[in-house]
N, C-alpha and C. Protein backbone atom coordinates (compact mmCIF):
# COMPACT_ATOMS: atom_id res chain seq x y z
N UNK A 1 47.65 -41.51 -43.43
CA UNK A 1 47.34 -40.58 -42.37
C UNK A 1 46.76 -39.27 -42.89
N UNK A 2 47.30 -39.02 -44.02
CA UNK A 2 46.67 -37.26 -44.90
C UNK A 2 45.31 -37.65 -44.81
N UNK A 3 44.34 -38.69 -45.28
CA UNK A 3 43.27 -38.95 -45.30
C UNK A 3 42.12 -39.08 -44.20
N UNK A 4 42.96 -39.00 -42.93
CA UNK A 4 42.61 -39.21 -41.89
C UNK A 4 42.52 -37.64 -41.42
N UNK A 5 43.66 -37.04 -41.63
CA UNK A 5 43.59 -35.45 -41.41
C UNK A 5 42.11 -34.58 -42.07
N UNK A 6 41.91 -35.11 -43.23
CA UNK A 6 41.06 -34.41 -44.10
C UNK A 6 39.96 -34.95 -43.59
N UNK A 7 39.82 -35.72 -42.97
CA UNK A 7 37.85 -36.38 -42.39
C UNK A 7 38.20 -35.33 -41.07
N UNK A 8 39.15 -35.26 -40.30
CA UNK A 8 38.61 -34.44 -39.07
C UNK A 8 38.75 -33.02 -39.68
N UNK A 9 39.34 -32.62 -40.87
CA UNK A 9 39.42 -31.20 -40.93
C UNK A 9 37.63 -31.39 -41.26
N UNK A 10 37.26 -32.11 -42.38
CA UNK A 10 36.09 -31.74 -42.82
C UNK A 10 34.80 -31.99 -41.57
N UNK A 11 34.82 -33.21 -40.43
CA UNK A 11 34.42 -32.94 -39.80
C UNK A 11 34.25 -31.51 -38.74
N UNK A 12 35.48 -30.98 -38.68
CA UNK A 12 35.37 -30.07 -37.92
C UNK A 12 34.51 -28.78 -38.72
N UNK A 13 34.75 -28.37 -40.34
CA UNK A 13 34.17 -27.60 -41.03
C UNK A 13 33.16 -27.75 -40.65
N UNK A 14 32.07 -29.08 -40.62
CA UNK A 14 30.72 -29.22 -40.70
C UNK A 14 30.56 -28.95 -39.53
N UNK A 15 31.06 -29.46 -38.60
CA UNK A 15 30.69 -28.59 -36.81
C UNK A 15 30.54 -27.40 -36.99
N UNK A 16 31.42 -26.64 -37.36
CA UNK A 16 31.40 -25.08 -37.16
C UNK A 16 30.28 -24.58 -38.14
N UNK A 17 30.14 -25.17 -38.98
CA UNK A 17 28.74 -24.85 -40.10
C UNK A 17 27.72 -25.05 -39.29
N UNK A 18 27.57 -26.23 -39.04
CA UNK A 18 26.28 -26.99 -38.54
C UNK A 18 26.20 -25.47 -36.72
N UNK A 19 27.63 -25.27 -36.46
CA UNK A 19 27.11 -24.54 -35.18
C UNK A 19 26.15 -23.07 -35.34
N UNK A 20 27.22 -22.47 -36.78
CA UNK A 20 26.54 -21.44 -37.35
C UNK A 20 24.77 -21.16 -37.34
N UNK A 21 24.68 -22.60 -37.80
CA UNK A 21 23.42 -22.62 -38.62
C UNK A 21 22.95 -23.07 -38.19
N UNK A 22 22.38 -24.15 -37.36
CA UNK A 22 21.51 -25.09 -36.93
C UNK A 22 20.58 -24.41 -35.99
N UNK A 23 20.65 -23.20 -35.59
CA UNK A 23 19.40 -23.04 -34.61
C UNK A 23 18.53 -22.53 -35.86
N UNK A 24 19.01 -22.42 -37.17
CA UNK A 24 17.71 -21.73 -38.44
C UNK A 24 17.67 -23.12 -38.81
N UNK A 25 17.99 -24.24 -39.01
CA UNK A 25 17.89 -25.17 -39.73
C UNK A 25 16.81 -25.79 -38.78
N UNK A 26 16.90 -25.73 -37.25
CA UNK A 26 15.92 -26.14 -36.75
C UNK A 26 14.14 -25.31 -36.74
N UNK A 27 14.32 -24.61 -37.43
CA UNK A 27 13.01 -23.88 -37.52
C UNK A 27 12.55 -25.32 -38.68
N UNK A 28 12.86 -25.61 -39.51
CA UNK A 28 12.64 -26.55 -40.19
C UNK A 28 12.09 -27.78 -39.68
N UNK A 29 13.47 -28.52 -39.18
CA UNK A 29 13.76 -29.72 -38.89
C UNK A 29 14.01 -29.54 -37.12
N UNK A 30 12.84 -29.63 -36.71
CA UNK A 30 12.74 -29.21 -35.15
C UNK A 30 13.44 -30.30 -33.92
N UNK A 31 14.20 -31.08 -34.74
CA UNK A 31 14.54 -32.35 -33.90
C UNK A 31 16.30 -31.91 -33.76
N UNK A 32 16.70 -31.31 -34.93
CA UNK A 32 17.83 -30.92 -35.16
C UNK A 32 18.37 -29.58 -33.56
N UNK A 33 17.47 -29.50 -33.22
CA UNK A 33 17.31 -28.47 -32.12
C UNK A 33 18.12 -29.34 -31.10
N UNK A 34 17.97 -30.41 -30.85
CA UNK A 34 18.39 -31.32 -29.76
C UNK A 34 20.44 -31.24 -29.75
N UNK A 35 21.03 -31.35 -30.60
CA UNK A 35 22.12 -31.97 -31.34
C UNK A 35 22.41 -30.63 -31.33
N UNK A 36 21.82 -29.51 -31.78
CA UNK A 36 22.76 -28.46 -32.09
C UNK A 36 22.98 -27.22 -30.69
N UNK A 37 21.95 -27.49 -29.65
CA UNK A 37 22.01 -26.82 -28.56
C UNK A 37 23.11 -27.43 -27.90
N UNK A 38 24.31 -28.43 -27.71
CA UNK A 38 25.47 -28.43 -26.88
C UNK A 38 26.24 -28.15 -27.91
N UNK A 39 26.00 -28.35 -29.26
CA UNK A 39 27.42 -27.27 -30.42
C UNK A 39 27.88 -25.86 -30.24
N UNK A 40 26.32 -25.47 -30.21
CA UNK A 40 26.99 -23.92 -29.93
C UNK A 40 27.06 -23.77 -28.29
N UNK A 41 26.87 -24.07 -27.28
CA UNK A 41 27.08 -24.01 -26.38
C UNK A 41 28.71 -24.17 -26.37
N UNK A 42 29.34 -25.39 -26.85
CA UNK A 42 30.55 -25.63 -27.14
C UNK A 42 31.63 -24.61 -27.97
N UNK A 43 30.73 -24.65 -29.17
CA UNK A 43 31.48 -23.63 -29.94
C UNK A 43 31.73 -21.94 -29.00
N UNK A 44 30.33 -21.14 -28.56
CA UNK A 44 30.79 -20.44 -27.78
C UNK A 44 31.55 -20.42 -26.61
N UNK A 45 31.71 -21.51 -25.79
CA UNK A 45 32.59 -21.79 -24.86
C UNK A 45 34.22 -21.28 -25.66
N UNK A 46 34.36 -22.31 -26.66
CA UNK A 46 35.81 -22.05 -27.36
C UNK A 46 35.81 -20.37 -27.72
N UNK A 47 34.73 -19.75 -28.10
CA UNK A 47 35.07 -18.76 -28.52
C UNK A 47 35.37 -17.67 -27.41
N UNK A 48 34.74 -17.64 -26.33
CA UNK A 48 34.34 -17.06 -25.29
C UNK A 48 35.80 -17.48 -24.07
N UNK A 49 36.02 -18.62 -24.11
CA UNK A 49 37.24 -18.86 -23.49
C UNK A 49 38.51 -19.09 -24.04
N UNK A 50 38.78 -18.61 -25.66
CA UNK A 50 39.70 -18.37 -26.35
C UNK A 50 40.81 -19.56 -26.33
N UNK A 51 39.91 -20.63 -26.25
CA UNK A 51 40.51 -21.86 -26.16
C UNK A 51 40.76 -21.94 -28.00
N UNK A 52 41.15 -23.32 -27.97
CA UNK A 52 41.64 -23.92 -29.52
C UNK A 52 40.75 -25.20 -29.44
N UNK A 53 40.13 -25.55 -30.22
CA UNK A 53 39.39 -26.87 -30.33
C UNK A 53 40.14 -27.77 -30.45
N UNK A 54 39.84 -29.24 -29.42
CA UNK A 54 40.74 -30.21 -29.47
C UNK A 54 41.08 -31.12 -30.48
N UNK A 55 39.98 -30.64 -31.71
CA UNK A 55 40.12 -31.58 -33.18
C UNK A 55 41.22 -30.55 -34.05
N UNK A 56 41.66 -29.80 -33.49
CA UNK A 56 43.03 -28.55 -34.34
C UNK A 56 43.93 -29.16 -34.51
N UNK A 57 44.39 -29.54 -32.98
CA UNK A 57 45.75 -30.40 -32.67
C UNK A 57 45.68 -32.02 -33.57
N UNK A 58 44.77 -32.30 -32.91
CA UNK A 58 44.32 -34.00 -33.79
C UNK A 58 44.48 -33.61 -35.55
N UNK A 59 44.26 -33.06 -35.66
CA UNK A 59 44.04 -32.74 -37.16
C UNK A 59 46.14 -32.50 -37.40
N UNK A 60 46.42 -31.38 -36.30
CA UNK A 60 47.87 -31.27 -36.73
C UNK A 60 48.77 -32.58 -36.63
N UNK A 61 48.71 -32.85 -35.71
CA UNK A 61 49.57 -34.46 -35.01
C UNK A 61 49.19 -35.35 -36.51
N UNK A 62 47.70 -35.64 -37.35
CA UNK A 62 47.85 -36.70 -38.52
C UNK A 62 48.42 -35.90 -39.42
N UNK A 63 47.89 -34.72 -39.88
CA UNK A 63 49.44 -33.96 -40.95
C UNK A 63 50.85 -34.89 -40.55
N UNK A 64 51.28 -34.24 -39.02
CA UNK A 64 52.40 -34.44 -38.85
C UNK A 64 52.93 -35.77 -39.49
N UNK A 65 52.14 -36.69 -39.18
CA UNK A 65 52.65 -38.00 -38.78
C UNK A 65 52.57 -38.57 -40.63
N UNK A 66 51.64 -37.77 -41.39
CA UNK A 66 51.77 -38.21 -43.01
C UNK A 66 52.88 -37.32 -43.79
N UNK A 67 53.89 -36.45 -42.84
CA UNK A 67 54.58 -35.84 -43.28
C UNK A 67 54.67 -34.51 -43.84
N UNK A 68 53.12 -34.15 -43.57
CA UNK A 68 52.73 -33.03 -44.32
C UNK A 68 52.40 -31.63 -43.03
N UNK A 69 52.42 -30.54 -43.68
CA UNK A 69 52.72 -29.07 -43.04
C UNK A 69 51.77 -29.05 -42.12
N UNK A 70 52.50 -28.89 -40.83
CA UNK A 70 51.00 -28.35 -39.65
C UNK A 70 51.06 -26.71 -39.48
N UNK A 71 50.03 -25.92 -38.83
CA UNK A 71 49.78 -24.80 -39.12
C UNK A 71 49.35 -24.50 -37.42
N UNK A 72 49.90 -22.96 -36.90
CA UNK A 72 49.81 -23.30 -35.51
C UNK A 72 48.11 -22.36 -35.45
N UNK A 73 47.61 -22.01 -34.56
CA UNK A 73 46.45 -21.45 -34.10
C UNK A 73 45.65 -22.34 -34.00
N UNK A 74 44.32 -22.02 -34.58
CA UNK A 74 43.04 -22.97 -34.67
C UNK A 74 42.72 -22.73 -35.78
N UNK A 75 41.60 -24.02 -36.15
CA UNK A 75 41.14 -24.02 -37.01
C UNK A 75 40.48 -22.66 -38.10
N UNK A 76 39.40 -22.44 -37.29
CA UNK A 76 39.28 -20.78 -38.29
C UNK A 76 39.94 -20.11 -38.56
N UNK A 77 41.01 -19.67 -37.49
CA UNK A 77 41.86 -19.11 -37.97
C UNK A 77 43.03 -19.29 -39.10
N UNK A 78 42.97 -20.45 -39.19
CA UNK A 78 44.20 -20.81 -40.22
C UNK A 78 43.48 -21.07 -41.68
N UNK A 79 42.01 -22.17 -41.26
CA UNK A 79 41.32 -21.69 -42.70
C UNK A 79 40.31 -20.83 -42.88
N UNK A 80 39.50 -20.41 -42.13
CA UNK A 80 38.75 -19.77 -42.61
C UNK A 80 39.08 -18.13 -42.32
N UNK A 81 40.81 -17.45 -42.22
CA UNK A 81 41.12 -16.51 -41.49
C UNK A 81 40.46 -15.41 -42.20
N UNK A 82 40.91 -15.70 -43.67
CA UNK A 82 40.51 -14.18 -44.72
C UNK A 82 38.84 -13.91 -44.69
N UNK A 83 38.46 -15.23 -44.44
CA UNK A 83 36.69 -15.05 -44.09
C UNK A 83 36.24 -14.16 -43.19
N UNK A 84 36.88 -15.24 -42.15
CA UNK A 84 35.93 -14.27 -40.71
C UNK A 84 36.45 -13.66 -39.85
N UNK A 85 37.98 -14.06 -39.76
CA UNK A 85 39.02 -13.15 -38.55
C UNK A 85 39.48 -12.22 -39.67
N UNK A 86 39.74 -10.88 -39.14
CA UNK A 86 40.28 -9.86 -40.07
C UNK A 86 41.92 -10.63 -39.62
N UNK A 87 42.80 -9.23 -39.97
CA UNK A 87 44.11 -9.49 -40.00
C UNK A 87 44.21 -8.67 -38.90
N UNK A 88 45.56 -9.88 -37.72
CA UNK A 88 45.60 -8.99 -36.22
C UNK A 88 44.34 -9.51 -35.27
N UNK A 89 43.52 -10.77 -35.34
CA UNK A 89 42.87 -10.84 -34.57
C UNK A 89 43.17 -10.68 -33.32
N UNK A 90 42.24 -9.69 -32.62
CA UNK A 90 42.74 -9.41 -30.96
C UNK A 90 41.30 -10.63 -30.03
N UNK A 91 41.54 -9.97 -29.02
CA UNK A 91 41.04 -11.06 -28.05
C UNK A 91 39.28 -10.14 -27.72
N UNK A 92 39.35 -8.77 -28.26
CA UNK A 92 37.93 -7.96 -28.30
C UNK A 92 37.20 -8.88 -29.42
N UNK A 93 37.84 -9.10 -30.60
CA UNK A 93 37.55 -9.74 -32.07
C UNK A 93 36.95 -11.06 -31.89
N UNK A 94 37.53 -11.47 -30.75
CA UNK A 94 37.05 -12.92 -30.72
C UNK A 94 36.23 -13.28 -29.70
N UNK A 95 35.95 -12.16 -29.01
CA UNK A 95 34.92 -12.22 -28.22
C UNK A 95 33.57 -11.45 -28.92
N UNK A 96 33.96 -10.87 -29.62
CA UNK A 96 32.41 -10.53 -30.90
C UNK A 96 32.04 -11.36 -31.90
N UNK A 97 32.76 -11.92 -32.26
CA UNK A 97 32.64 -13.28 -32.97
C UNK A 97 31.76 -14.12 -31.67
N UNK A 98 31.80 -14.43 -30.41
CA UNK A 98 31.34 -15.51 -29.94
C UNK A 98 29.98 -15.01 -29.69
N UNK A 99 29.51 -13.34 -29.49
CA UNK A 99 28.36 -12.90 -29.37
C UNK A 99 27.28 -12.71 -30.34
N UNK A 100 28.35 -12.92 -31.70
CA UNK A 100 27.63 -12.76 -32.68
C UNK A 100 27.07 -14.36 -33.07
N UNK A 101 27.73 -15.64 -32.75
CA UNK A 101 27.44 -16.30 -32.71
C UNK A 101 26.14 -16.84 -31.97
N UNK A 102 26.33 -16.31 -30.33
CA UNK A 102 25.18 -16.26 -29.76
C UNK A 102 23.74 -15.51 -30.15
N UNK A 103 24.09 -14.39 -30.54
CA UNK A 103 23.13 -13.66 -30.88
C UNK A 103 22.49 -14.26 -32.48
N UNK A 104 22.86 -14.68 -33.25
CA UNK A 104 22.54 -15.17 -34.36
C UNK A 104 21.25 -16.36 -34.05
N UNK A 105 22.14 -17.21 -33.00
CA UNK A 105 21.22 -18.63 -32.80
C UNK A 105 20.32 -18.38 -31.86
N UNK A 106 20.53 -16.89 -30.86
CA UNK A 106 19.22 -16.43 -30.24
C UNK A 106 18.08 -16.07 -30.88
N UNK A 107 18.58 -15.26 -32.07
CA UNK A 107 17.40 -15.06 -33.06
C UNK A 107 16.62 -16.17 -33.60
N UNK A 108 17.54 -17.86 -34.13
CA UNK A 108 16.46 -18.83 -34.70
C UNK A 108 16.28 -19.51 -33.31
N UNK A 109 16.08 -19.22 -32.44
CA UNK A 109 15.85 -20.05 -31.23
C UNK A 109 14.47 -19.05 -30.67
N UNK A 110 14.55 -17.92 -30.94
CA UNK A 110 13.15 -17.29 -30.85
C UNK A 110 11.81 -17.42 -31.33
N UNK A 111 12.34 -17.73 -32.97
CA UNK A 111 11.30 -17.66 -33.80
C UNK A 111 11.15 -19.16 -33.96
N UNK A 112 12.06 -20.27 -33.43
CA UNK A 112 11.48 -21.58 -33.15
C UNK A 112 10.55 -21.58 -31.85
N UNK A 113 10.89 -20.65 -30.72
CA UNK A 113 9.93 -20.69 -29.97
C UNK A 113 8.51 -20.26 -30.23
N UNK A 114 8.63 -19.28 -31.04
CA UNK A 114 7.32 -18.25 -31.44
C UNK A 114 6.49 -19.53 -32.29
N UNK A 115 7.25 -20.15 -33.05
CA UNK A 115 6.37 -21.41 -33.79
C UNK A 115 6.10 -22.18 -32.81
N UNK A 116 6.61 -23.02 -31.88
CA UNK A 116 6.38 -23.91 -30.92
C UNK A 116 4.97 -23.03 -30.27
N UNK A 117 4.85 -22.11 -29.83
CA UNK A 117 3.86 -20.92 -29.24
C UNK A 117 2.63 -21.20 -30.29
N UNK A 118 2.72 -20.42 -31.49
CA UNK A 118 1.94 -20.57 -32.23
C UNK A 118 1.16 -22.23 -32.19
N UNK A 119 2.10 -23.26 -32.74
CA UNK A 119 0.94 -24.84 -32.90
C UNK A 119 0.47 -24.69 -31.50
N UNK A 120 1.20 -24.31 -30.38
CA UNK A 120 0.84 -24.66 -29.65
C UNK A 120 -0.51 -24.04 -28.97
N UNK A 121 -1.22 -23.41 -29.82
CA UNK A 121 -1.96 -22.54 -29.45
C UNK A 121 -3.48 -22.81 -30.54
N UNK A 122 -2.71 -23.67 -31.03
CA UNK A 122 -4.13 -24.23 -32.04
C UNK A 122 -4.33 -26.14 -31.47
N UNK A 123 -3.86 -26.24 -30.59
CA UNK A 123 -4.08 -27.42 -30.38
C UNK A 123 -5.38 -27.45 -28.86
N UNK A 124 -5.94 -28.89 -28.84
CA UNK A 124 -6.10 -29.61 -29.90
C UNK A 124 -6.66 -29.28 -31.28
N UNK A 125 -6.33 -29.24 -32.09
CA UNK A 125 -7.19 -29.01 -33.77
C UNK A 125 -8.71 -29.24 -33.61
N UNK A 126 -9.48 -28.41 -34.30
CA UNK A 126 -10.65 -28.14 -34.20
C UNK A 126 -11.09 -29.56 -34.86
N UNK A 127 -12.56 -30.13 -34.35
CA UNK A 127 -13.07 -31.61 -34.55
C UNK A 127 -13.52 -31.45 -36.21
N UNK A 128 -13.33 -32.18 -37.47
CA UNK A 128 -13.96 -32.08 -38.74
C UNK A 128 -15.13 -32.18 -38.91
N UNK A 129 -15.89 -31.83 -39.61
CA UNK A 129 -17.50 -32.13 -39.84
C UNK A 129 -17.56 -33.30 -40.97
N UNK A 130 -18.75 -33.71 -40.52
CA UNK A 130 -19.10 -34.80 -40.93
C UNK A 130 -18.84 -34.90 -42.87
């Protein structure tokens, strides 16, 4: 069961990465745009409605059940606390966290638009010469 804990902890890491990041990763990889617009929608929901993600508990219940230490809050908070929650997170804290989240992926969601704008503004491509 520990092994089972550690695929949803690490799944959940890569969610919250992938939520971080994916509206810049899609300036790249423009397909990635699809997949990562209901993450952070999601992720800010949790942050914004100060919920706990339902892979926290799942993650605690297989600890539990391999015998090993569960930890109460949520996920960031318990691992990634010294990172990104100071000490004393209040409920102002975690609602700047969810804006900053928004505001981050507003920024690569702009400048994916401004590129989408741009090709889209050279098309069709000029005919080659002979």
């Amino acid at each position: 069961m520990s092994y089972l804990a550690d695929l949803v902890l690490f799944a959940h890491a890569s969610f919250a990465l992938f939520t971080i990041t994916g509206g810049f990763l899609a300036l790249r990889w423009h397909r990635l745009m699809w997949p990562h617009l209901p993450c952070v929608l999601w992720g800010s929901a949790v942050e914004f409605g100060g919920w706990v993600c339902p892979l926290t508990p799942l993650e605690n219940r297989l600890r539990a059940a391999a015998g090993q230490a569960t930890y109460s809050g949520d996920f960031l908070a318990h691992y990634l606390g010294s990172i990104l929650y100071p000490i004393g997170l209040t409920r102002a804290t975690q609602l700047a966290l969810g804006a900053l989240l928004v505001a981050g992926n507003a920024i690569a969601y702009s400048l994916l638009w401004r590129q989408h704008q741009a090709c889209a503004a050279r098309w069709p491509p000029a005919p080659r010469g002979r």
